[in-house]
PDB file of N, CA and C in Angstrom:
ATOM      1  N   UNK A   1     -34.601 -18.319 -41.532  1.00  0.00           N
ATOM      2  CA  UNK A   1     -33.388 -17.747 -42.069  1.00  0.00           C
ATOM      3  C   UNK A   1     -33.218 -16.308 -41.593  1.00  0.00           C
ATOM      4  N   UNK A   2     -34.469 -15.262 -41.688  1.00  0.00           N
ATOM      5  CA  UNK A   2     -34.089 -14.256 -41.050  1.00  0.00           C
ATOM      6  C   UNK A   2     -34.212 -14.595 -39.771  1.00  0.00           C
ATOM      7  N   UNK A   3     -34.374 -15.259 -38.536  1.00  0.00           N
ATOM      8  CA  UNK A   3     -34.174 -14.968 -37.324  1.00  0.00           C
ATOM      9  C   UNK A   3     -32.006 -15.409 -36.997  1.00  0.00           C
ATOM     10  N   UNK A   4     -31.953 -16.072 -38.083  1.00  0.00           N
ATOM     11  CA  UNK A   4     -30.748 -16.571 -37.585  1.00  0.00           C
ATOM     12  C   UNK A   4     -29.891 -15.448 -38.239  1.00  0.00           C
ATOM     13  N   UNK A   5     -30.439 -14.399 -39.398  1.00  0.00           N
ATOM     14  CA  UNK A   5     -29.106 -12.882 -39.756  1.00  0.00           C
ATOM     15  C   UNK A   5     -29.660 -12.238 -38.726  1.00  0.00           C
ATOM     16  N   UNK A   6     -30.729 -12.470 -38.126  1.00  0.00           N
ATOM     17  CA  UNK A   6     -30.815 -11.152 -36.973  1.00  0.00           C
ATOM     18  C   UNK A   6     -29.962 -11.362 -35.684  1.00  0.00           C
ATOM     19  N   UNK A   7     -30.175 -12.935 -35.469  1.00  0.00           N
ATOM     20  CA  UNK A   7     -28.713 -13.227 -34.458  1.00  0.00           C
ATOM     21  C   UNK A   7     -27.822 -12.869 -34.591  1.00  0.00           C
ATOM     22  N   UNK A   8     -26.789 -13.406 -35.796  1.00  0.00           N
ATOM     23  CA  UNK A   8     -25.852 -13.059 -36.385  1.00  0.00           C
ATOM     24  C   UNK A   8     -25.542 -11.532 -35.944  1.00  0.00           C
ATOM     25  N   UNK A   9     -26.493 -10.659 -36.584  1.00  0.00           N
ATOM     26  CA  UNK A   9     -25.981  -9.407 -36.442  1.00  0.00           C
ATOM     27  C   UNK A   9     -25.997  -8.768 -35.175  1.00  0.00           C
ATOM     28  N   UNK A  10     -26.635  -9.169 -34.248  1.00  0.00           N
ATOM     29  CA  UNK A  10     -26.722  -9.154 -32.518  1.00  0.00           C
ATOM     30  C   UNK A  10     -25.513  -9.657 -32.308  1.00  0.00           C
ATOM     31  N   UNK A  11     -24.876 -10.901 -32.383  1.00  0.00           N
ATOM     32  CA  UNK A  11     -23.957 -11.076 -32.449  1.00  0.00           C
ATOM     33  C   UNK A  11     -22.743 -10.532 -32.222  1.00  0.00           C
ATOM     34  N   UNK A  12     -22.824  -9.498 -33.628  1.00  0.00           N
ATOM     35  CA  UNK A  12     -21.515  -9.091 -34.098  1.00  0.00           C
ATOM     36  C   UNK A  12     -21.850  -7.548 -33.455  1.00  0.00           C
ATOM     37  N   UNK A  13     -22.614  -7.458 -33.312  1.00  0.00           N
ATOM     38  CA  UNK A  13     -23.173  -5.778 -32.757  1.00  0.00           C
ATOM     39  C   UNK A  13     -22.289  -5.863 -30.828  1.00  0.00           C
ATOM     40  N   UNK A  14     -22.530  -7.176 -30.276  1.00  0.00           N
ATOM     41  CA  UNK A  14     -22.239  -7.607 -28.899  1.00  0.00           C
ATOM     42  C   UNK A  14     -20.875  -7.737 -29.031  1.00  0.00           C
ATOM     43  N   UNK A  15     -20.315  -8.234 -29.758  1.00  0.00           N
ATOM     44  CA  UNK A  15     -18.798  -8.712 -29.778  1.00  0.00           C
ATOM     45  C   UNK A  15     -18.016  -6.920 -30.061  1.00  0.00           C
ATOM     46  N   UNK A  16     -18.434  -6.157 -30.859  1.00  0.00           N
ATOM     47  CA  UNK A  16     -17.759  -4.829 -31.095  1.00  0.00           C
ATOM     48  C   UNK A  16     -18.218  -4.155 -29.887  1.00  0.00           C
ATOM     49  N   UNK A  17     -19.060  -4.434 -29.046  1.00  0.00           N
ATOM     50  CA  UNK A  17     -19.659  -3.262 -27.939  1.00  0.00           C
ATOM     51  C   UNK A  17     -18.559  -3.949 -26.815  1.00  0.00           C
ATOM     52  N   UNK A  18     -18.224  -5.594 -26.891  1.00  0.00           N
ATOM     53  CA  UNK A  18     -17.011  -5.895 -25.724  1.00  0.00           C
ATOM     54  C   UNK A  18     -15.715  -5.414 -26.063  1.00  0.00           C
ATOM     55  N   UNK A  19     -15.135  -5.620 -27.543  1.00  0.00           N
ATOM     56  CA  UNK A  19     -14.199  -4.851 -27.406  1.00  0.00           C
ATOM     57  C   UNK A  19     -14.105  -3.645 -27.590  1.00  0.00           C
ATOM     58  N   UNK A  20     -15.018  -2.679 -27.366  1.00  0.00           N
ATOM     59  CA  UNK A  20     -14.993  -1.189 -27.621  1.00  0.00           C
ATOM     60  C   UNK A  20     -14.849  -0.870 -25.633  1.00  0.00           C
ATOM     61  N   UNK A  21     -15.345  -1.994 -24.946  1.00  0.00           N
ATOM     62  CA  UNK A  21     -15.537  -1.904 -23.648  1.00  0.00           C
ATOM     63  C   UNK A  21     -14.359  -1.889 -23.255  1.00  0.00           C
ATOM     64  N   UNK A  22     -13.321  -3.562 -23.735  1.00  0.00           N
ATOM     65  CA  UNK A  22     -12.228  -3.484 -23.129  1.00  0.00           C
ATOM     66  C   UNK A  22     -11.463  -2.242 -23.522  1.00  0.00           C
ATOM     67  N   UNK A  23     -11.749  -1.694 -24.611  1.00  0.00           N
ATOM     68  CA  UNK A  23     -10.558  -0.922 -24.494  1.00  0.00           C
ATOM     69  C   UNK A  23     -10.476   0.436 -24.012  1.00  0.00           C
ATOM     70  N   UNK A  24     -11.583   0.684 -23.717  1.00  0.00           N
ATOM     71  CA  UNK A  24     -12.552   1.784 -22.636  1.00  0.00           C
ATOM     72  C   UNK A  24     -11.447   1.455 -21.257  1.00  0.00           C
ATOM     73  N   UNK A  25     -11.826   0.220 -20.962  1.00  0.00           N
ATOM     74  CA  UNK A  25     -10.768  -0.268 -19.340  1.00  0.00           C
ATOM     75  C   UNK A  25      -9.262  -0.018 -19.640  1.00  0.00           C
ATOM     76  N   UNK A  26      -9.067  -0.656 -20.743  1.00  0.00           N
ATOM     77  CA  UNK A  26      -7.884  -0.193 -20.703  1.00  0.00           C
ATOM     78  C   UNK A  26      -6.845   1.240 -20.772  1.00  0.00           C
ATOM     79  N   UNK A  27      -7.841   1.817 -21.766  1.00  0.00           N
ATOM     80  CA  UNK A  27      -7.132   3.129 -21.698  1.00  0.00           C
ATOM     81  C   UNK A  27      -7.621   3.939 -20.089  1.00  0.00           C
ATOM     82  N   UNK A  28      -8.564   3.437 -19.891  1.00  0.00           N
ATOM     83  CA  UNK A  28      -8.660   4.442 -17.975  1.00  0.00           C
ATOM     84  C   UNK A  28      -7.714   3.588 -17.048  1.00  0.00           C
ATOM     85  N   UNK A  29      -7.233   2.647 -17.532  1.00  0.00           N
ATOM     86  CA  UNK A  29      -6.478   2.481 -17.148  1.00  0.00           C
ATOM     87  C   UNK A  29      -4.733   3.095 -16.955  1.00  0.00           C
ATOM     88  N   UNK A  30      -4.719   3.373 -18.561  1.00  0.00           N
ATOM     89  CA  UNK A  30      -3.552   4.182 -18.373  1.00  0.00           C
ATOM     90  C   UNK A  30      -3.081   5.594 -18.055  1.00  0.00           C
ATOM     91  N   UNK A  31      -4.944   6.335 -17.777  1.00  0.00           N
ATOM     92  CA  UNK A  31      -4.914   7.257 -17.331  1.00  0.00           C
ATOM     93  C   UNK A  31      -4.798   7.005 -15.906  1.00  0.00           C
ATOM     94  N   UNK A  32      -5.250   6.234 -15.472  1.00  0.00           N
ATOM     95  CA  UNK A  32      -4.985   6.420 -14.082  1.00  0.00           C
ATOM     96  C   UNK A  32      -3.109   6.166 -13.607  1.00  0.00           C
ATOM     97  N   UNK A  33      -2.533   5.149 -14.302  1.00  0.00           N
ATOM     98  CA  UNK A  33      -1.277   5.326 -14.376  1.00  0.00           C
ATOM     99  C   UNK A  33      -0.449   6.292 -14.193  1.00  0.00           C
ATOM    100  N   UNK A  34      -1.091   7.217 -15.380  1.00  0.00           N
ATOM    101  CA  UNK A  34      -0.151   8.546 -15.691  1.00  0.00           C
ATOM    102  C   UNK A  34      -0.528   9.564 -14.627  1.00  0.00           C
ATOM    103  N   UNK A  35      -2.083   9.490 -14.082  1.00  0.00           N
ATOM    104  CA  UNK A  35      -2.492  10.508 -13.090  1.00  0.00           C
ATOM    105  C   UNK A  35      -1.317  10.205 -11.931  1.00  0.00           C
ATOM    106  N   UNK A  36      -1.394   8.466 -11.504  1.00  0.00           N
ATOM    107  CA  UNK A  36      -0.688   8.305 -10.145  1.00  0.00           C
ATOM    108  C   UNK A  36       1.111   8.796 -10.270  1.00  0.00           C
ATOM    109  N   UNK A  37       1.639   8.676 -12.043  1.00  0.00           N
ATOM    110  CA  UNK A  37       2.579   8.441 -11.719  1.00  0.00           C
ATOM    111  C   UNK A  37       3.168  10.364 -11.651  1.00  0.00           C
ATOM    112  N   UNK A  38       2.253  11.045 -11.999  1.00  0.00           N
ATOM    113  CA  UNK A  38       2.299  12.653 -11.882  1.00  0.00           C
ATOM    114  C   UNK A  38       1.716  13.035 -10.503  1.00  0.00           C
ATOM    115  N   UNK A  39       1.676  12.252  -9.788  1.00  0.00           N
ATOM    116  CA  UNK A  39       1.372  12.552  -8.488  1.00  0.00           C
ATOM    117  C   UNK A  39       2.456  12.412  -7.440  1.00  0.00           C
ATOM    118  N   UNK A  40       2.862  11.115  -7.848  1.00  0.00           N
ATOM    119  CA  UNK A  40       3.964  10.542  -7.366  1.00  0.00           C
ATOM    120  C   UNK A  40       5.404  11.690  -7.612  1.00  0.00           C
ATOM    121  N   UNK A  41       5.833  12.230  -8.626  1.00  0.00           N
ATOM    122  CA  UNK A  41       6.632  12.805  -9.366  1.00  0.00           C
ATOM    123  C   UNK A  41       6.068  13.933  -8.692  1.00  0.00           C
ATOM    124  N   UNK A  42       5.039  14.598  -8.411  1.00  0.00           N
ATOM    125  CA  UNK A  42       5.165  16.078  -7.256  1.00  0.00           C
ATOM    126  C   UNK A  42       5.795  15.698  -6.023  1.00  0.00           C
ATOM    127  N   UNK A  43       5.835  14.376  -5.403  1.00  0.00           N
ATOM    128  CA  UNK A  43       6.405  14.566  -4.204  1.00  0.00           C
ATOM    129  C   UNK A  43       7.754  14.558  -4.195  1.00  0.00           C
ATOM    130  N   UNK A  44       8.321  14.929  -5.233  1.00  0.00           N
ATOM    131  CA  UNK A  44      10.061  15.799  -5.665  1.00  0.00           C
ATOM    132  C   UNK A  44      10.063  16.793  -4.542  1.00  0.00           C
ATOM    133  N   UNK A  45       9.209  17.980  -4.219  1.00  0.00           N
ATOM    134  CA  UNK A  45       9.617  18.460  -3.106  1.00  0.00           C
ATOM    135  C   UNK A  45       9.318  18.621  -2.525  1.00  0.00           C
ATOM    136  N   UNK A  46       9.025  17.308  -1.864  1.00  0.00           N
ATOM    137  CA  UNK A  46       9.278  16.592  -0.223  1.00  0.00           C
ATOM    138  C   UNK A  46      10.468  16.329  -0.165  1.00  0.00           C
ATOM    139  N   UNK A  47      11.771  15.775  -1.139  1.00  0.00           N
ATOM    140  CA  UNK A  47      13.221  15.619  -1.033  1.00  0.00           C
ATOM    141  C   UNK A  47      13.613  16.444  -0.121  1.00  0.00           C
ATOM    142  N   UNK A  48      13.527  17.777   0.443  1.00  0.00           N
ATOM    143  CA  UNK A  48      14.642  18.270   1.311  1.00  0.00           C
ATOM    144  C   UNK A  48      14.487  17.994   2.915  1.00  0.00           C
ATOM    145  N   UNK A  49      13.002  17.290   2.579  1.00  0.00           N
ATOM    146  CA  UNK A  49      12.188  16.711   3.982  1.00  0.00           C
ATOM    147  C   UNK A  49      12.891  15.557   4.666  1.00  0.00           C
ATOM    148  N   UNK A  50      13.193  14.690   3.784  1.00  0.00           N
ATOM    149  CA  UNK A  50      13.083  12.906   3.895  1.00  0.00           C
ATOM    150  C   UNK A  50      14.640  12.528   4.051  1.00  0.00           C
ATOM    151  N   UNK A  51      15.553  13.237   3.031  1.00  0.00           N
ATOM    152  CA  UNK A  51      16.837  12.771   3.188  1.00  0.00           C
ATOM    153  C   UNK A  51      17.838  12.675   4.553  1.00  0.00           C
ATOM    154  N   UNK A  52      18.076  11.553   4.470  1.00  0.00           N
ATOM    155  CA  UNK A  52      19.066  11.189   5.687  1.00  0.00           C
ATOM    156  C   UNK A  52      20.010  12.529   6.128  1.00  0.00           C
ATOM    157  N   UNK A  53      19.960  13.115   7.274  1.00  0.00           N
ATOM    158  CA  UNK A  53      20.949  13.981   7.476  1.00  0.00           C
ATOM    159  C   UNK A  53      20.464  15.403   7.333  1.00  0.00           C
ATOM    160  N   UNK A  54      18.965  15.591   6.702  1.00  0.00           N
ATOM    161  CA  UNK A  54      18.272  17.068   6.663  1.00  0.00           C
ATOM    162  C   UNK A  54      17.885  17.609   7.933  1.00  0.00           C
ATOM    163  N   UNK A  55      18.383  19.076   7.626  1.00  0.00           N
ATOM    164  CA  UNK A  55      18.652  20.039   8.521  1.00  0.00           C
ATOM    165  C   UNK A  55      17.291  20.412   8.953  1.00  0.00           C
ATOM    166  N   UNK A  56      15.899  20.561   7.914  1.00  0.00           N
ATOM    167  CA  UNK A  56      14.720  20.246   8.772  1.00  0.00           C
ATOM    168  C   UNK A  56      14.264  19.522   7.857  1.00  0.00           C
ATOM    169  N   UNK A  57      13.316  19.141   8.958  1.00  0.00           N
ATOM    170  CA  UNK A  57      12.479  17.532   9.108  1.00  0.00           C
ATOM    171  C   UNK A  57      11.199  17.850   8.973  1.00  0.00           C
ATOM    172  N   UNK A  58      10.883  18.734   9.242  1.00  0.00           N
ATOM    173  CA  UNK A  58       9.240  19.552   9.141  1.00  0.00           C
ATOM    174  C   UNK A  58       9.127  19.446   7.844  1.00  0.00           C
ATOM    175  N   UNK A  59       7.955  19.069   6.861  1.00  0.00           N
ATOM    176  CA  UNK A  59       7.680  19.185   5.249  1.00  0.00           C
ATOM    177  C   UNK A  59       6.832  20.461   5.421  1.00  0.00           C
ATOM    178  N   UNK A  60       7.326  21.464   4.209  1.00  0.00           N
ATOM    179  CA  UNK A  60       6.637  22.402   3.657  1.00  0.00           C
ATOM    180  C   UNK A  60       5.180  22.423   3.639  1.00  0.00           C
ATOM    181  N   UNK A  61       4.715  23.603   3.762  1.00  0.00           N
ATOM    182  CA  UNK A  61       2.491  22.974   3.065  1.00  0.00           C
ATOM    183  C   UNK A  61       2.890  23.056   1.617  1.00  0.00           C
ATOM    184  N   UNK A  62       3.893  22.888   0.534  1.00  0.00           N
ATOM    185  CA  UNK A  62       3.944  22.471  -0.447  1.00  0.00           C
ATOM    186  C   UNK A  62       4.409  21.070  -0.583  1.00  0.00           C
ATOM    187  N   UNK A  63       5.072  20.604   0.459  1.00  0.00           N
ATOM    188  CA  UNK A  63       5.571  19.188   0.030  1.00  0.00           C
ATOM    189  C   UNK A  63       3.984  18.536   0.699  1.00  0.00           C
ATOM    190  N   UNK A  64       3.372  18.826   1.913  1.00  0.00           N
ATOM    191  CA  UNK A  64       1.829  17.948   2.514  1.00  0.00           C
ATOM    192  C   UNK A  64       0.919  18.494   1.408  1.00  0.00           C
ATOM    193  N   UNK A  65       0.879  19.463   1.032  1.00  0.00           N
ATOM    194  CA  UNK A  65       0.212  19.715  -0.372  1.00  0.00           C
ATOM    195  C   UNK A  65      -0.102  18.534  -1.868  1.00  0.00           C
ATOM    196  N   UNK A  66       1.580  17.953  -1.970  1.00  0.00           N
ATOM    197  CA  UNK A  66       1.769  17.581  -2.811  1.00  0.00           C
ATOM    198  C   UNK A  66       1.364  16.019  -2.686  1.00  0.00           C
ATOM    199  N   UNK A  67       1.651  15.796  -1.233  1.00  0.00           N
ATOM    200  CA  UNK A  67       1.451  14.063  -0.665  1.00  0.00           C
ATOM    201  C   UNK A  67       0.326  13.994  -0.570  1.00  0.00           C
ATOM    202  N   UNK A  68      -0.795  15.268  -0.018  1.00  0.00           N
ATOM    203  CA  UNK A  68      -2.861  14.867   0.379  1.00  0.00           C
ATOM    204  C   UNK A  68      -2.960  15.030  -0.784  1.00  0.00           C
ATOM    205  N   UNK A  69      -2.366  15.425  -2.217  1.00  0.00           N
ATOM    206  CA  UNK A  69      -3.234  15.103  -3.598  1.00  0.00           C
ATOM    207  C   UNK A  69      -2.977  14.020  -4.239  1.00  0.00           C
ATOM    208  N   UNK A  70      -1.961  12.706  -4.350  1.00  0.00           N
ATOM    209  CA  UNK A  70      -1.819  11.534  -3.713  1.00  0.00           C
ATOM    210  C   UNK A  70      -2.840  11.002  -4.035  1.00  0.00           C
ATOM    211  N   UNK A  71      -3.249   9.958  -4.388  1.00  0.00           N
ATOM    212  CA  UNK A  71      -4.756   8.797  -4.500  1.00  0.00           C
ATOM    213  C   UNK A  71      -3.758   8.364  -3.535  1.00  0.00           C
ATOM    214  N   UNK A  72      -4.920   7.340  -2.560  1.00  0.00           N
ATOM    215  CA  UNK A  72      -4.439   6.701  -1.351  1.00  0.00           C
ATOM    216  C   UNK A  72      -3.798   4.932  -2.330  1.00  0.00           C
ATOM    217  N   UNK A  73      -4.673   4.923  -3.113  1.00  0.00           N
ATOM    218  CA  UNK A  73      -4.530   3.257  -3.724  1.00  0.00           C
ATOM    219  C   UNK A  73      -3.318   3.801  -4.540  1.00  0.00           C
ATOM    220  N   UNK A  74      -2.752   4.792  -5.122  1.00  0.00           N
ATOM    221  CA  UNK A  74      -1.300   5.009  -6.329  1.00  0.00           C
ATOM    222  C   UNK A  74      -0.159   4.616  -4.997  1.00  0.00           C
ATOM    223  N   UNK A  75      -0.360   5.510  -3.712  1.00  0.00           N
ATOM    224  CA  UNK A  75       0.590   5.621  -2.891  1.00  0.00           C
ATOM    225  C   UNK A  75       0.883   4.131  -2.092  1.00  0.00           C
ATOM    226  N   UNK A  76      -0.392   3.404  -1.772  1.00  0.00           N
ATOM    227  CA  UNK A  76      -0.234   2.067  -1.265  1.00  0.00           C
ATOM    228  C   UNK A  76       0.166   1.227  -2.402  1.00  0.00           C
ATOM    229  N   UNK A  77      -0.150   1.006  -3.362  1.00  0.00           N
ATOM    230  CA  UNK A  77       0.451   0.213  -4.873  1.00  0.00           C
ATOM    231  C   UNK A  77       2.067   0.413  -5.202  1.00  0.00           C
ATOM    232  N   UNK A  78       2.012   2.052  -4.996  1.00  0.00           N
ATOM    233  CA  UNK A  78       3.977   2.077  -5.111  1.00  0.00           C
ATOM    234  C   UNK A  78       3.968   1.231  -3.968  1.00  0.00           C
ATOM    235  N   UNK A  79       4.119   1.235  -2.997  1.00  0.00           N
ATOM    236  CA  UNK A  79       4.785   1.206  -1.208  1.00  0.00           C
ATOM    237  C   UNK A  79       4.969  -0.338  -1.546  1.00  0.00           C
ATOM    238  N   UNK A  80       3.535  -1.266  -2.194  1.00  0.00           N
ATOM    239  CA  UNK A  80       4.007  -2.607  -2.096  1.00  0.00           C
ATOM    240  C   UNK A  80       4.872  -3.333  -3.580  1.00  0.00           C
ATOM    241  N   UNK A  81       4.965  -2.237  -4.435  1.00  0.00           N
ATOM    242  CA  UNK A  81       5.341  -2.982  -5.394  1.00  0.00           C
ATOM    243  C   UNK A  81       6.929  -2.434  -5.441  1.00  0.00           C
ATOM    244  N   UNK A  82       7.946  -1.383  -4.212  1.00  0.00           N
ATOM    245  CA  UNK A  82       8.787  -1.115  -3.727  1.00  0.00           C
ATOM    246  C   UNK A  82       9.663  -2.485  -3.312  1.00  0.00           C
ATOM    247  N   UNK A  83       8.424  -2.244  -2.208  1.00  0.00           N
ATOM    248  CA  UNK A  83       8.757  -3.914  -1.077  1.00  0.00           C
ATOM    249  C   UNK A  83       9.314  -4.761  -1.681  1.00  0.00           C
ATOM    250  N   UNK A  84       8.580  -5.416  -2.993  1.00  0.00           N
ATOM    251  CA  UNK A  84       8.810  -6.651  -3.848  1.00  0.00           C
ATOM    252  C   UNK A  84      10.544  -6.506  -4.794  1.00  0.00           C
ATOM    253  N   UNK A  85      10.798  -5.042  -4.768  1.00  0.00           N
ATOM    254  CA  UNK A  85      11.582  -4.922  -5.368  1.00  0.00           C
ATOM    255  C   UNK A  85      12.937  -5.980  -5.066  1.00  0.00           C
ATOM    256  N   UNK A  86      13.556  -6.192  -3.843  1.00  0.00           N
ATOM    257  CA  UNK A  86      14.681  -6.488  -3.665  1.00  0.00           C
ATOM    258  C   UNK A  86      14.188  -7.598  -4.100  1.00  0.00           C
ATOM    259  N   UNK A  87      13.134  -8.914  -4.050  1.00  0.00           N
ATOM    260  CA  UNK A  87      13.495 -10.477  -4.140  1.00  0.00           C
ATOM    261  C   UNK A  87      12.909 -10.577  -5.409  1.00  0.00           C
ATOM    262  N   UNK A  88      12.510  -9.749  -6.376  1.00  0.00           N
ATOM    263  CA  UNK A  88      12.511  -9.601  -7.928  1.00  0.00           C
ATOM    264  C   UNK A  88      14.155  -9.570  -8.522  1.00  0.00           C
ATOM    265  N   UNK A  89      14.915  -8.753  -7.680  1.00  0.00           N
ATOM    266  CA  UNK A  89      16.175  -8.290  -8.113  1.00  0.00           C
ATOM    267  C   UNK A  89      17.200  -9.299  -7.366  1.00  0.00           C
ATOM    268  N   UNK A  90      16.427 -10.093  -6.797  1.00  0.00           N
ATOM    269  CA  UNK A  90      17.585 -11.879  -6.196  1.00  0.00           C
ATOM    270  C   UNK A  90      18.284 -10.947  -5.224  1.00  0.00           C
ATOM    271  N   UNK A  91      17.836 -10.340  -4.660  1.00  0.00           N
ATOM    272  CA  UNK A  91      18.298  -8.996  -2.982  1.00  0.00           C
ATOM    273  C   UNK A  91      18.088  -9.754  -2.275  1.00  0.00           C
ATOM    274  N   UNK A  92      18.480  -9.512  -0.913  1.00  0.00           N
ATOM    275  CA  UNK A  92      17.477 -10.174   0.356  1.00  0.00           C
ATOM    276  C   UNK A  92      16.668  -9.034   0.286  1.00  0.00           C
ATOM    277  N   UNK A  93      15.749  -9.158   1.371  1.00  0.00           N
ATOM    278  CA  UNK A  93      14.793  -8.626   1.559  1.00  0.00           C
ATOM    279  C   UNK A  93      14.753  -7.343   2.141  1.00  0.00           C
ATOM    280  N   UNK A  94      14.669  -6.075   2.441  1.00  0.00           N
ATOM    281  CA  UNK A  94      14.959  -5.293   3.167  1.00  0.00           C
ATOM    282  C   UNK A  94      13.896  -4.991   4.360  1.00  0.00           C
ATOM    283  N   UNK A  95      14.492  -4.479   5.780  1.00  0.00           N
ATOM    284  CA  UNK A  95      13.765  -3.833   6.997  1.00  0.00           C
ATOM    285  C   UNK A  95      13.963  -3.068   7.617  1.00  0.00           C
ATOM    286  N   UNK A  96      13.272  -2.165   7.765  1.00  0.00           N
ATOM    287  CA  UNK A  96      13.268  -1.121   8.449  1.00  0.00           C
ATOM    288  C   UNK A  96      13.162  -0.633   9.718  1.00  0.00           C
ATOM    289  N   UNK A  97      14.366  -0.483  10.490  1.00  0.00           N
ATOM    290  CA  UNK A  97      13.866  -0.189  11.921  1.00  0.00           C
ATOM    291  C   UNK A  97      13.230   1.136  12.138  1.00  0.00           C
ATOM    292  N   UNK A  98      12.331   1.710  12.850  1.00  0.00           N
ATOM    293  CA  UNK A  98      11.985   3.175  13.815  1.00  0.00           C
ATOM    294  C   UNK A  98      13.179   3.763  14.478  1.00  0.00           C
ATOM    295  N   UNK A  99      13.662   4.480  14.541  1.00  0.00           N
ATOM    296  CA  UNK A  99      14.343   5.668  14.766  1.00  0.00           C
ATOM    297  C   UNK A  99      13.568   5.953  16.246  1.00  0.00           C
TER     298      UNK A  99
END
């Protein structure tokens, strides 16, 4: 009888240490969110860089500043979850030619 409350309480000791885990993942998870999406949100000025029709084309060392602090995986994750946008939204697809 006591080996089976000592299970028991192993048990229940294992089951609170998984969900104390998941939710460990989850919230670094939403830090990493908020890190990428405040990363993303500095490259505001790169805008006078990028727009169609700008008078220069050269980016600031504040706008390459703002893009090398960037996680490489936030910047590739936007780029493909962009892509997906138009045939989520029943679009065709969009492409891009080189200039």
């Amino acid at each position: 009888m006591a080996a089976l409350k000592s299970l028991v309480s192993l048990s229940s000791k294992v089951a609170v240490l998984l969900v104390l885990l998941m939710a460990l993942g989850v919230q670094t998870q939403i830090v990493q969110a908020q890190t990428c999406a405040a990363s993303l949100n500095n490259l505001n000025m790169c805008t006078p860089f990028v727009l169609p029709g700008a008078a220069n084309t050269s980016p600031s060392p504040a706008c390459c500043g703002a893009l090398q602090a960037v996680p490489n995986d936030c910047l590739c994750s936007t780029l493909r979850i962009v892509a997906r946008l138009p045939a989520q939204c029943n679009l065709p697809s969009r492409s891009c030619g080189v200039n």
